[in-house]
Protein backbone atom coordinates (compact mmCIF):
# COMPACT_ATOMS: atom_id res chain seq x y z
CA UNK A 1 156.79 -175.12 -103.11
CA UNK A 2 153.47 -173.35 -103.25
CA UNK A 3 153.00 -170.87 -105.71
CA UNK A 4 154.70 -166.78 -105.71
CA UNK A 5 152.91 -164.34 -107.79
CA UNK A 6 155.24 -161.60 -108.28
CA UNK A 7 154.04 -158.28 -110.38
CA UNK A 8 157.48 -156.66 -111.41
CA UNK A 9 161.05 -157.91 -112.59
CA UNK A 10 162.59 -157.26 -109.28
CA UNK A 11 159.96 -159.21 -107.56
CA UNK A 12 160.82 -162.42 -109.92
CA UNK A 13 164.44 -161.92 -109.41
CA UNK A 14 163.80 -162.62 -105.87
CA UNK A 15 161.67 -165.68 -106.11
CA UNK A 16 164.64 -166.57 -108.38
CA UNK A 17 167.16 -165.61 -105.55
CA UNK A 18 165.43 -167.89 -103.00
CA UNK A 19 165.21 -171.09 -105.52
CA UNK A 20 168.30 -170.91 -105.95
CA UNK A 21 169.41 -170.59 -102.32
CA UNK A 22 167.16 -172.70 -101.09
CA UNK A 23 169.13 -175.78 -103.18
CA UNK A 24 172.54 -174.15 -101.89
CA UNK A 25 173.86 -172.86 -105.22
CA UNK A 26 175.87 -170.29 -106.12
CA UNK A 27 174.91 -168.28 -108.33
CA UNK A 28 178.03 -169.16 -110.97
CA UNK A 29 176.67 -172.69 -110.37
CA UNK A 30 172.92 -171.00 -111.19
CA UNK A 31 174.63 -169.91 -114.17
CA UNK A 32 176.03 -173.00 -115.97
CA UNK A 33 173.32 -175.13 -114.95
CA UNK A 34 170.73 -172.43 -117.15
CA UNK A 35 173.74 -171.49 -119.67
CA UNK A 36 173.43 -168.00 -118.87
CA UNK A 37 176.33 -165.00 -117.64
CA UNK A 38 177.06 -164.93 -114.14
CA UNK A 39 176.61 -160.83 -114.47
CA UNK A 40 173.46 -161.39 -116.47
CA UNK A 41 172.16 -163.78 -113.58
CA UNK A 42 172.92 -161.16 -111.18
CA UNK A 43 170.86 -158.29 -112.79
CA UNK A 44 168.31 -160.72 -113.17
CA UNK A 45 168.00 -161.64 -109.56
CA UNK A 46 167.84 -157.99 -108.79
CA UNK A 47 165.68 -156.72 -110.94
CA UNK A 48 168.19 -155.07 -113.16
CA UNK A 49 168.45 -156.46 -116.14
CA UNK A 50 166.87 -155.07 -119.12
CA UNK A 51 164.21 -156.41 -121.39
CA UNK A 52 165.60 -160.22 -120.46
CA UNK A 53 164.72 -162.79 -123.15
CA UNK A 54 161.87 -165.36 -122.21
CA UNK A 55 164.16 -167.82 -123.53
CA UNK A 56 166.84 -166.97 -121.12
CA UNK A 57 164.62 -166.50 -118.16
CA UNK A 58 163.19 -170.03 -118.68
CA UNK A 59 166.49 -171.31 -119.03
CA UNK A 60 166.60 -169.98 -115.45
CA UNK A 61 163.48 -171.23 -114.06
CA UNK A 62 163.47 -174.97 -115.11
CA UNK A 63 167.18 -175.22 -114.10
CA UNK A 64 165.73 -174.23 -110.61
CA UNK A 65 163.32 -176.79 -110.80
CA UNK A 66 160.47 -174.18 -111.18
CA UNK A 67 157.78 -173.21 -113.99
CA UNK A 68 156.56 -170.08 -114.73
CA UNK A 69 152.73 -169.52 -115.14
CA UNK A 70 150.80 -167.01 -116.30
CA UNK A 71 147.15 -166.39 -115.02
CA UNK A 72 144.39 -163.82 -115.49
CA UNK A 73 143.93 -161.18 -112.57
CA UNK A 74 140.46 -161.93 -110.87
CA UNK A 75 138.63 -158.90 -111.18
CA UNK A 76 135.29 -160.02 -112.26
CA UNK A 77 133.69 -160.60 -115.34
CA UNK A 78 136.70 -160.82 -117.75
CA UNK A 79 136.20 -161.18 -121.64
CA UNK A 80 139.64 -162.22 -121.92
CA UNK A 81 139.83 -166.04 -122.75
CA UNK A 82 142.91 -167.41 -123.20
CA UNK A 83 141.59 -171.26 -123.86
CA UNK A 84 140.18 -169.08 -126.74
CA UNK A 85 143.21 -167.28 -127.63
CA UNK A 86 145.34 -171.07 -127.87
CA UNK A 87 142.79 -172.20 -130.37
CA UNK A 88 142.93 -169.40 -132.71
CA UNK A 89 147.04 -170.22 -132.47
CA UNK A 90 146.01 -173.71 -133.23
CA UNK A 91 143.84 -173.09 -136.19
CA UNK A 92 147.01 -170.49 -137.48
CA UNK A 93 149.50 -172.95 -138.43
């Protein structure tokens, strides 16, 4: 499966949607498999749900198979480095 981007919750939720179609699940089967609420799963998938836990979302994601990435915007020069950013954490602990 080639990459999505997606730029809002309800635009996730449907990259969600389709993984999980695409393997024929429902989405109480969605559920168990990521040990999350059917009703939560649903909001999620729509774009309803508010301020979801990473933890639950990635619960989500690798039961689908999938991993989420997160990558700078390309618009030019950027003094943002995040290789940068994971050796600071590093050197903190």
């Amino acid at each position: 499966m080639e990459s999505q981007p997606f730029h809002s919750a309800r635009q996730l939720g449907a990259v969600l949607r389709s993984a999980r179609l695409r393997r024929g699940w429902s989405q109480t089967e969605l559920a168990e498999r990521a040990d999350v609420d059917r009703p939560w799963l649903v909001k999620l998938e729509t774009g309803r749900v508010d301020n979801p836990t990473l933890r639950r979302v990635l619960h989500v994601v690798e039961s689908l198979g999938l991993q989420l990435n997160v990558q700078e915007h390309a618009k030019g020069d950027s003094s943002f480095d995040l290789s940068a950013l994971w050796s600071e954490e590093e050197g903190g602990r």
